[in-house]
PDB file of N, CA and C in Angstrom:
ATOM      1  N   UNK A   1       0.841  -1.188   0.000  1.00  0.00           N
ATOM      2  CA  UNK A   1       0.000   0.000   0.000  1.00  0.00           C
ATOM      3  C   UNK A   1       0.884   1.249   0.000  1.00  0.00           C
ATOM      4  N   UNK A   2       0.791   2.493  -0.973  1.00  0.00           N
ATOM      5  CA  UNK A   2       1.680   3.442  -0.875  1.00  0.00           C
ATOM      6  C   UNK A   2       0.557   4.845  -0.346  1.00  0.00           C
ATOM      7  N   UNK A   3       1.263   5.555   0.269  1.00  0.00           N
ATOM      8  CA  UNK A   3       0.941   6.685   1.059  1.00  0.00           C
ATOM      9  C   UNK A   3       1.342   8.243   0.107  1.00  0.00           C
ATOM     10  N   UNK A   4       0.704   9.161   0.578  1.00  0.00           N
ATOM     11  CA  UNK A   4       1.380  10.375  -0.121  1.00  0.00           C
ATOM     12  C   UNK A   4       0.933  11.099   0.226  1.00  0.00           C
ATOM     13  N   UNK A   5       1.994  11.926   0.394  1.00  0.00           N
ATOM     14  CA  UNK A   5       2.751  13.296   1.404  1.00  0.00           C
ATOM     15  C   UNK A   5       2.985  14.232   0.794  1.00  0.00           C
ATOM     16  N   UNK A   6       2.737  15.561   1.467  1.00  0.00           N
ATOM     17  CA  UNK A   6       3.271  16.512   0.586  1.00  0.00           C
ATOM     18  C   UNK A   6       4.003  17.538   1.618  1.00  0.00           C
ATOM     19  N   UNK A   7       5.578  17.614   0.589  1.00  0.00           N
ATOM     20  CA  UNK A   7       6.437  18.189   1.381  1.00  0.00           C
ATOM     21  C   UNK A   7       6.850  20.030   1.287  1.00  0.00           C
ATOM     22  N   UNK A   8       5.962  20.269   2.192  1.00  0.00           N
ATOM     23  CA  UNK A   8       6.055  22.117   2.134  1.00  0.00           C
ATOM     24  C   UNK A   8       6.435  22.769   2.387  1.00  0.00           C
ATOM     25  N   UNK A   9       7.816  22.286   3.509  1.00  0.00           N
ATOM     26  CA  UNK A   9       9.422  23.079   3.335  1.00  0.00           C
ATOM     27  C   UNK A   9       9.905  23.410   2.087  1.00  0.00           C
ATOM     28  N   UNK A  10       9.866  21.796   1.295  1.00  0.00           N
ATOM     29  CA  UNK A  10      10.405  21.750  -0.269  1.00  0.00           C
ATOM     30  C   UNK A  10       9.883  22.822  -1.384  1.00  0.00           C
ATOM     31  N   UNK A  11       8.298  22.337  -0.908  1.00  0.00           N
ATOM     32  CA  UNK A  11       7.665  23.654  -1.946  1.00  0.00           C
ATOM     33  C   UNK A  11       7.943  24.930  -1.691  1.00  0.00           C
ATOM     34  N   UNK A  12       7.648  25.302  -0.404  1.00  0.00           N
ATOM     35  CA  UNK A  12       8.313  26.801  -0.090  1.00  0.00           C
ATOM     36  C   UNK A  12       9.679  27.171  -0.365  1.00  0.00           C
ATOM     37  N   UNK A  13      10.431  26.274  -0.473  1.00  0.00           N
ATOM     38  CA  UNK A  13      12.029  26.893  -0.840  1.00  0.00           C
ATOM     39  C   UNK A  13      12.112  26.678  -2.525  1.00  0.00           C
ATOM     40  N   UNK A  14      11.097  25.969  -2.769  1.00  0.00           N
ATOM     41  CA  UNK A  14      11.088  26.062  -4.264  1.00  0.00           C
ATOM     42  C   UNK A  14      10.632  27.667  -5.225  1.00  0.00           C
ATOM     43  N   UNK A  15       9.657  27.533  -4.504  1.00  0.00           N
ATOM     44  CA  UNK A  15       8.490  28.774  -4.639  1.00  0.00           C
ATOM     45  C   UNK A  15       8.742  30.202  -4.607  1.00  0.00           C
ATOM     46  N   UNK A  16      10.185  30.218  -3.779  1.00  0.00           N
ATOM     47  CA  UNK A  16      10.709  31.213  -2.948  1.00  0.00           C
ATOM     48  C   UNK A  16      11.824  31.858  -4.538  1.00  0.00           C
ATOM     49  N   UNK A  17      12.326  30.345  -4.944  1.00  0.00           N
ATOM     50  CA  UNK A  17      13.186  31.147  -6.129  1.00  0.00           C
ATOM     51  C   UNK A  17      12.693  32.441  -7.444  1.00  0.00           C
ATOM     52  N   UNK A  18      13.309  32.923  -8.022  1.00  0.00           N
ATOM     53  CA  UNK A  18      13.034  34.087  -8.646  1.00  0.00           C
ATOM     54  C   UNK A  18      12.432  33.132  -9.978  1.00  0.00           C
ATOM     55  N   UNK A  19      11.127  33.982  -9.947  1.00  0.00           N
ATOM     56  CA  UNK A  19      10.388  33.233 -11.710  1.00  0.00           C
ATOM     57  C   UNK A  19       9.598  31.999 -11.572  1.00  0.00           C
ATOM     58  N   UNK A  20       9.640  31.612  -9.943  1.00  0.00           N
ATOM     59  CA  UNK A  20       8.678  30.198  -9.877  1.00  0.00           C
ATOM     60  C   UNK A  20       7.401  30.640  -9.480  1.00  0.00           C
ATOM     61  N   UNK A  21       6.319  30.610 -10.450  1.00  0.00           N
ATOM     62  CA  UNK A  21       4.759  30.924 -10.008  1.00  0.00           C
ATOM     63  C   UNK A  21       4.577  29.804  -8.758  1.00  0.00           C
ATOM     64  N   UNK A  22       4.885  28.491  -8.788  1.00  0.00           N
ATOM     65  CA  UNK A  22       3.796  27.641  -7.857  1.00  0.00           C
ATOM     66  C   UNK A  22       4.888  26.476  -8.018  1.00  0.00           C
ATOM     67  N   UNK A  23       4.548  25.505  -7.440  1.00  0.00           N
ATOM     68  CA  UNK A  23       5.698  24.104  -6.956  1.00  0.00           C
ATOM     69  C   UNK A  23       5.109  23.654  -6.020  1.00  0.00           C
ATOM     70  N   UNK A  24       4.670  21.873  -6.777  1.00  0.00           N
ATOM     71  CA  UNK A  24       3.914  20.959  -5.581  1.00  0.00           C
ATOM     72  C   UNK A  24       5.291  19.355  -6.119  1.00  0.00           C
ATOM     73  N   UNK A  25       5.297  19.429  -4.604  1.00  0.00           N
ATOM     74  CA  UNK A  25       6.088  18.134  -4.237  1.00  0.00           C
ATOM     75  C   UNK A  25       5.188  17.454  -3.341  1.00  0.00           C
ATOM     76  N   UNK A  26       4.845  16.181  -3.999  1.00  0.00           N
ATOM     77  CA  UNK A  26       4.373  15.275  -3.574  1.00  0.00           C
ATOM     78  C   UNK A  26       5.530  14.238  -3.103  1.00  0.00           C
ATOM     79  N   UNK A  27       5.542  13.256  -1.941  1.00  0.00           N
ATOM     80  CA  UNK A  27       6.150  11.929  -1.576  1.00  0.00           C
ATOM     81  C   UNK A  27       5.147  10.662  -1.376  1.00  0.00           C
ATOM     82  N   UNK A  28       5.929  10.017  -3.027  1.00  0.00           N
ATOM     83  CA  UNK A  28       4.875   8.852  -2.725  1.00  0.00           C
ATOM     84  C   UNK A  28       5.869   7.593  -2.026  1.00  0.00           C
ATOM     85  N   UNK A  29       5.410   7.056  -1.139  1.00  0.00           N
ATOM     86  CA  UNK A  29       6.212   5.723  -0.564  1.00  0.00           C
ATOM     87  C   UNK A  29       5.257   4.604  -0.316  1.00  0.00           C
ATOM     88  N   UNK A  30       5.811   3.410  -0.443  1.00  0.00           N
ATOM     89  CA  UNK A  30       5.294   2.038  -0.908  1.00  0.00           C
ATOM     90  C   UNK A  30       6.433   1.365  -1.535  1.00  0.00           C
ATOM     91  N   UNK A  31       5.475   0.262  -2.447  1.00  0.00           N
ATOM     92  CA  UNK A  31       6.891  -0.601  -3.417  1.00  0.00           C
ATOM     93  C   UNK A  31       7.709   0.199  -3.897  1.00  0.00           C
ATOM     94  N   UNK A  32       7.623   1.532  -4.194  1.00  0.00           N
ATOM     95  CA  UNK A  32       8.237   2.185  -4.835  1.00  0.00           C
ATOM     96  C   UNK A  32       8.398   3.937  -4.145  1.00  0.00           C
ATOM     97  N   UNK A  33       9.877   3.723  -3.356  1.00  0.00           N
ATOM     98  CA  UNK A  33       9.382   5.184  -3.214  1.00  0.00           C
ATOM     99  C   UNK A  33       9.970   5.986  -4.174  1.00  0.00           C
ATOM    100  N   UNK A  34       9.163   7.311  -4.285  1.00  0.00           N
ATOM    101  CA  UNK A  34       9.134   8.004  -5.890  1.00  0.00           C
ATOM    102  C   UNK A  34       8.873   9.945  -5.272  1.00  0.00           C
ATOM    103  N   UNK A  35       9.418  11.327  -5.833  1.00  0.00           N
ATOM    104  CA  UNK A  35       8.760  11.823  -5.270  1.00  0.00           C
ATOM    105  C   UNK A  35       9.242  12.754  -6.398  1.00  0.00           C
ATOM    106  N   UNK A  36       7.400  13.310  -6.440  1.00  0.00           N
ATOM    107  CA  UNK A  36       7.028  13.992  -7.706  1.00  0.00           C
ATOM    108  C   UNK A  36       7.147  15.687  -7.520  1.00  0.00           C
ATOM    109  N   UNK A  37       7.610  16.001  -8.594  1.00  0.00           N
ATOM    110  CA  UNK A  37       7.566  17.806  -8.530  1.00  0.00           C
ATOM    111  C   UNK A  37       7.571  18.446  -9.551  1.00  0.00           C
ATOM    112  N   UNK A  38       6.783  19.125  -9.500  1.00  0.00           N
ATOM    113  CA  UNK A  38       6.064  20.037 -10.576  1.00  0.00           C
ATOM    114  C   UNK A  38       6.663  21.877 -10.221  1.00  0.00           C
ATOM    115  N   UNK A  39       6.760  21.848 -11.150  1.00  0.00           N
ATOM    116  CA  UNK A  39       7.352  23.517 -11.033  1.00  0.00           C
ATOM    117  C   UNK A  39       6.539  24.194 -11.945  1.00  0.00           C
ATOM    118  N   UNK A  40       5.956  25.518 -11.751  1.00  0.00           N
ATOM    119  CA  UNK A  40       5.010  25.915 -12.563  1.00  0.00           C
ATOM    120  C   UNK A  40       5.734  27.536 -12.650  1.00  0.00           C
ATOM    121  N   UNK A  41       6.759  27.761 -14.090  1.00  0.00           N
ATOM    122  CA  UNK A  41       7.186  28.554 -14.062  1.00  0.00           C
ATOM    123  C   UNK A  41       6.532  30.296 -14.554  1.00  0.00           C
ATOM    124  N   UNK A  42       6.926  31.449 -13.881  1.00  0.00           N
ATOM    125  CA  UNK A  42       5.603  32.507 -14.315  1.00  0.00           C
ATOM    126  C   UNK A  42       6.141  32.718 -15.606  1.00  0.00           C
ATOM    127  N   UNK A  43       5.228  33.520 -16.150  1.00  0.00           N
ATOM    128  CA  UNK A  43       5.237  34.330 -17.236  1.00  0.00           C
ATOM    129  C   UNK A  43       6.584  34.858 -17.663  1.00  0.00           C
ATOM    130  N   UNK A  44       7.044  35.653 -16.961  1.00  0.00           N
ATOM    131  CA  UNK A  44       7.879  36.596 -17.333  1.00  0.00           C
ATOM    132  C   UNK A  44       9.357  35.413 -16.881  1.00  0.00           C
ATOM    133  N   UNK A  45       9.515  34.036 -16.740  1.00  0.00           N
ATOM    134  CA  UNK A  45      10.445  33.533 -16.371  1.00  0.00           C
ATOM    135  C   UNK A  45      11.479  33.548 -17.707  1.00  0.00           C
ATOM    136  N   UNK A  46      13.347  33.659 -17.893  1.00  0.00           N
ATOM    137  CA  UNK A  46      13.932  33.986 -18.691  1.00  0.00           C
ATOM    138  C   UNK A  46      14.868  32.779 -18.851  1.00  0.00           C
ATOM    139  N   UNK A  47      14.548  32.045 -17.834  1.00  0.00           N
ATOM    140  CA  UNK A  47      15.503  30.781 -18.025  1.00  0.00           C
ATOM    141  C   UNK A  47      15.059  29.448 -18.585  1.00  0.00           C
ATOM    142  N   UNK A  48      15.740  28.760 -19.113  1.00  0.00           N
ATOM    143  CA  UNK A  48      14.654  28.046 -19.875  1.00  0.00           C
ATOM    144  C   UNK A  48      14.744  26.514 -19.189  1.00  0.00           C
ATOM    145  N   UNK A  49      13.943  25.245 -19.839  1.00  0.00           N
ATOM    146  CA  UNK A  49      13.369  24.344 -18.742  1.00  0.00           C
ATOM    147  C   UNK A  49      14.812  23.554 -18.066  1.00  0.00           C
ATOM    148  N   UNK A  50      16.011  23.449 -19.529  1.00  0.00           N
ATOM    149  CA  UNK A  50      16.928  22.867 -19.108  1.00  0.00           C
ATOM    150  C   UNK A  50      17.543  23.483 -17.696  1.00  0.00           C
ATOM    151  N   UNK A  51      17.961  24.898 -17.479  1.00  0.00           N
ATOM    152  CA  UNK A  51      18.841  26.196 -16.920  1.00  0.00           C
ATOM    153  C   UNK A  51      17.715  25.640 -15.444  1.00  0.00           C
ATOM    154  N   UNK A  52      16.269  25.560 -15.338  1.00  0.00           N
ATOM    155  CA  UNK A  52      16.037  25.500 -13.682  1.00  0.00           C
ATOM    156  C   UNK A  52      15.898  23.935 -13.398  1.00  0.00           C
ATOM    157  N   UNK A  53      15.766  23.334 -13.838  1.00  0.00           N
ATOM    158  CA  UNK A  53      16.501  22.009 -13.369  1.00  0.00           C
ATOM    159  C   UNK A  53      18.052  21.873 -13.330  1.00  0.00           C
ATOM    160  N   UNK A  54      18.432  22.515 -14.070  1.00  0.00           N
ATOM    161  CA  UNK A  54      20.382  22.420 -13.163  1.00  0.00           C
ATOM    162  C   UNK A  54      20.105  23.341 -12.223  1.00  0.00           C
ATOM    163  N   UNK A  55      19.710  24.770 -11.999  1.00  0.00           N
ATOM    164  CA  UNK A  55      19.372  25.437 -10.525  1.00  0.00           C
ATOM    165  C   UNK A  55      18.886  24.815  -9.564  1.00  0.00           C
ATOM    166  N   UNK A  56      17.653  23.947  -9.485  1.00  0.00           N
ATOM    167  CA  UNK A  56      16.755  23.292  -8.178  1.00  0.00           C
ATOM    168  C   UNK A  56      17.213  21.996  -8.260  1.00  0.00           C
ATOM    169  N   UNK A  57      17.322  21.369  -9.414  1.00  0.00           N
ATOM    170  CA  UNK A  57      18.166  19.561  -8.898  1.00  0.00           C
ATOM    171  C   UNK A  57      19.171  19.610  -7.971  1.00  0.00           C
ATOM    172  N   UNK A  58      19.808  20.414  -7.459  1.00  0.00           N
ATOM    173  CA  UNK A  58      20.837  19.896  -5.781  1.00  0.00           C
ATOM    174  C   UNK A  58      19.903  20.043  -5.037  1.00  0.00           C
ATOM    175  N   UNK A  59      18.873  21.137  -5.089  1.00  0.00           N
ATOM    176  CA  UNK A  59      18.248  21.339  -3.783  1.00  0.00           C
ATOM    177  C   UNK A  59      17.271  20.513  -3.889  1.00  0.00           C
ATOM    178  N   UNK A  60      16.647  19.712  -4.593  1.00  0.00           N
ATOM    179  CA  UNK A  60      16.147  18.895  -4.380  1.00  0.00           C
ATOM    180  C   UNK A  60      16.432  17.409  -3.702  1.00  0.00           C
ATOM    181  N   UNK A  61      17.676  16.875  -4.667  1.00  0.00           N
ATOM    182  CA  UNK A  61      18.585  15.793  -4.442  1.00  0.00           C
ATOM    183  C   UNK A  61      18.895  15.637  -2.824  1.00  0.00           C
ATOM    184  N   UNK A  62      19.497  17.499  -2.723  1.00  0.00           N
ATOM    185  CA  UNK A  62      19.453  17.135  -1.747  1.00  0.00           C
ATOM    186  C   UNK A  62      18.796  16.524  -0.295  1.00  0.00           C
ATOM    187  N   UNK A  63      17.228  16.976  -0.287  1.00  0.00           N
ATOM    188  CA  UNK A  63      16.378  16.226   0.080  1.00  0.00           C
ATOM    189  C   UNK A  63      16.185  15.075   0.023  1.00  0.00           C
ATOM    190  N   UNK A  64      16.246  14.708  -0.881  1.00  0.00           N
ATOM    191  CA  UNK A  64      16.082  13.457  -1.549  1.00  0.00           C
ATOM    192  C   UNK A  64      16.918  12.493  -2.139  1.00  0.00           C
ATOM    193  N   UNK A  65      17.681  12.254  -1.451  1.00  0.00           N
ATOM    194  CA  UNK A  65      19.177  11.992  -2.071  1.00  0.00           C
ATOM    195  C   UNK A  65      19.398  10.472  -2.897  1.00  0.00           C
ATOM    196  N   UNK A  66      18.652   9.788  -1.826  1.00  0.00           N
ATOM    197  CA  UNK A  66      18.552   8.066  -2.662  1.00  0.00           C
ATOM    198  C   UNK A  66      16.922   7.927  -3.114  1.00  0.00           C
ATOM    199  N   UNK A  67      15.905   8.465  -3.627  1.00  0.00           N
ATOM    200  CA  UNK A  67      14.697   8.529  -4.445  1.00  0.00           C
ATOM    201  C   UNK A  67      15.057   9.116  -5.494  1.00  0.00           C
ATOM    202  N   UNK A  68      14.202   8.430  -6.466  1.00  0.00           N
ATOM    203  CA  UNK A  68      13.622   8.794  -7.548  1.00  0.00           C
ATOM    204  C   UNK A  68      12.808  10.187  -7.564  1.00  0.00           C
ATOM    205  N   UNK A  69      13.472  11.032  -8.431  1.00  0.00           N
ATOM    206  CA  UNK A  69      12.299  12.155  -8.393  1.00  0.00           C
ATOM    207  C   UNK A  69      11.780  12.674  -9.578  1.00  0.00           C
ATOM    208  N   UNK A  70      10.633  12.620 -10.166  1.00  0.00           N
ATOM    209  CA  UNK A  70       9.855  12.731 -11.315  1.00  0.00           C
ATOM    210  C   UNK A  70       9.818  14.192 -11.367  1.00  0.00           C
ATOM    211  N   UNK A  71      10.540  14.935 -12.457  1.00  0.00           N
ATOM    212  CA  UNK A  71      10.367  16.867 -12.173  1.00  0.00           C
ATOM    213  C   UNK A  71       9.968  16.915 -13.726  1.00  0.00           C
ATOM    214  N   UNK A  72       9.164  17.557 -13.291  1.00  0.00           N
ATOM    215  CA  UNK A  72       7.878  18.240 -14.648  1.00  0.00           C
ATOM    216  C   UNK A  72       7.981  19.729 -14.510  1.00  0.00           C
ATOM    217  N   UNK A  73       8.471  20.096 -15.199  1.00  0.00           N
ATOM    218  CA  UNK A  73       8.417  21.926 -15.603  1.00  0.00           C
ATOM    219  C   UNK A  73       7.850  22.369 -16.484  1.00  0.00           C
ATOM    220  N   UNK A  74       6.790  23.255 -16.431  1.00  0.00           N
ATOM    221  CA  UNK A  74       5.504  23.893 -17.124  1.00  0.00           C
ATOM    222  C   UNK A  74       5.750  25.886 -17.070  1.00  0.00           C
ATOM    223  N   UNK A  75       5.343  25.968 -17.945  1.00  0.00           N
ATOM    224  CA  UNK A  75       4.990  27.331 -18.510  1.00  0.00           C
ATOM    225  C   UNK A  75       3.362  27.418 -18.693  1.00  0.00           C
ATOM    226  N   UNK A  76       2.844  28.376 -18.517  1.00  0.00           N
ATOM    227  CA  UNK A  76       1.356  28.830 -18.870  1.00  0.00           C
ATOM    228  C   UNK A  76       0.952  27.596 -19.333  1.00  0.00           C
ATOM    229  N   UNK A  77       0.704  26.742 -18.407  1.00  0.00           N
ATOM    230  CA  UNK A  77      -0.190  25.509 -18.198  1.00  0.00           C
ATOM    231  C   UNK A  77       0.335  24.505 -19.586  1.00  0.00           C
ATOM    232  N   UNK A  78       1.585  24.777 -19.879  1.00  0.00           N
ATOM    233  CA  UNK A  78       2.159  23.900 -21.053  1.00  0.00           C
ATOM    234  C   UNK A  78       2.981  23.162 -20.857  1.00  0.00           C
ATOM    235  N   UNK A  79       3.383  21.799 -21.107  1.00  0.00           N
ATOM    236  CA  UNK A  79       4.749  20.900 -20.766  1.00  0.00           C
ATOM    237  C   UNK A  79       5.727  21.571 -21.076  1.00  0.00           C
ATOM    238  N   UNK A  80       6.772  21.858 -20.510  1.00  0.00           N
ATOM    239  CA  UNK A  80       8.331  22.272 -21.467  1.00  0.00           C
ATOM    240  C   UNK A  80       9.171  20.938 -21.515  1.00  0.00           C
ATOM    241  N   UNK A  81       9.346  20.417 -20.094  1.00  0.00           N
ATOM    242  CA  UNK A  81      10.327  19.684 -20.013  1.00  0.00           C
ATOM    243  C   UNK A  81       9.848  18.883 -18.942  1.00  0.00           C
ATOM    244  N   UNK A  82       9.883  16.861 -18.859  1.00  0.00           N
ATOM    245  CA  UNK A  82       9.741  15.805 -18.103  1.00  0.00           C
ATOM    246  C   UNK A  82      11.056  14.924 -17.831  1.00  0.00           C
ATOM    247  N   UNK A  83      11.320  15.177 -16.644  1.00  0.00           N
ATOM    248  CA  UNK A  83      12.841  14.087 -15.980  1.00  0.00           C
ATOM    249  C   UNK A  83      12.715  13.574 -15.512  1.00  0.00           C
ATOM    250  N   UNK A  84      13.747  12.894 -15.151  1.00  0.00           N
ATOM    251  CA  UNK A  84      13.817  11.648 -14.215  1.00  0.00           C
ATOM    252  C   UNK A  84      15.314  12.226 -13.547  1.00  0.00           C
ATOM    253  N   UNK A  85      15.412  12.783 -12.090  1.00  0.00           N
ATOM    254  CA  UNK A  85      16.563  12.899 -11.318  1.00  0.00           C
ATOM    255  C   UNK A  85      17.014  11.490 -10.765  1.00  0.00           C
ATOM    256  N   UNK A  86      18.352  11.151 -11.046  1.00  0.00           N
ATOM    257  CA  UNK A  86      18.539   9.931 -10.208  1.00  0.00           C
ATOM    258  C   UNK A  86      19.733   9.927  -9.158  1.00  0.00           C
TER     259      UNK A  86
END
């Protein structure tokens, strides 16, 4: 049976960076622990999807250091970019 958590230190220090509209980190644990994050970058953001995943992947990792973390980065409700941090 897997459970899920949502971690709102993570989101708030996510949220906090310059150009991030919104950021939900979910922790799913079970057979598989896995933990999902969505970055929902604003409008006026200048960096592009590759540039804030090399910015927030340590600070994430670091959280999360031996999980899997699924990071989805969006613009005005559009996919840019889907990873896999390992």
């Amino acid at each position: 049976m897997s459970t899920l958590e949502s971690d709102e230190d993570l989101k708030s220090r996510l949220e906090a960076g310059e150009g991030i509209e919104s950021a939900m980190v979910q922790v799913v644990e079970g057979d598989e622990n896995v933990v999902n994050v969505d970055i929902q970058l604003s409008a006026d953001q200048t960096m592009t999807a590759d540039e804030v995943i090399e910015k927030y992947s340590s600070v994430i990792k670091e959280k999360y250091p031996d999980q899997k973390v699924d990071l989805i980065i969006a613009k005005d409700d559009k996919l840019l970019k889907q990873t896999t941090l390992k």
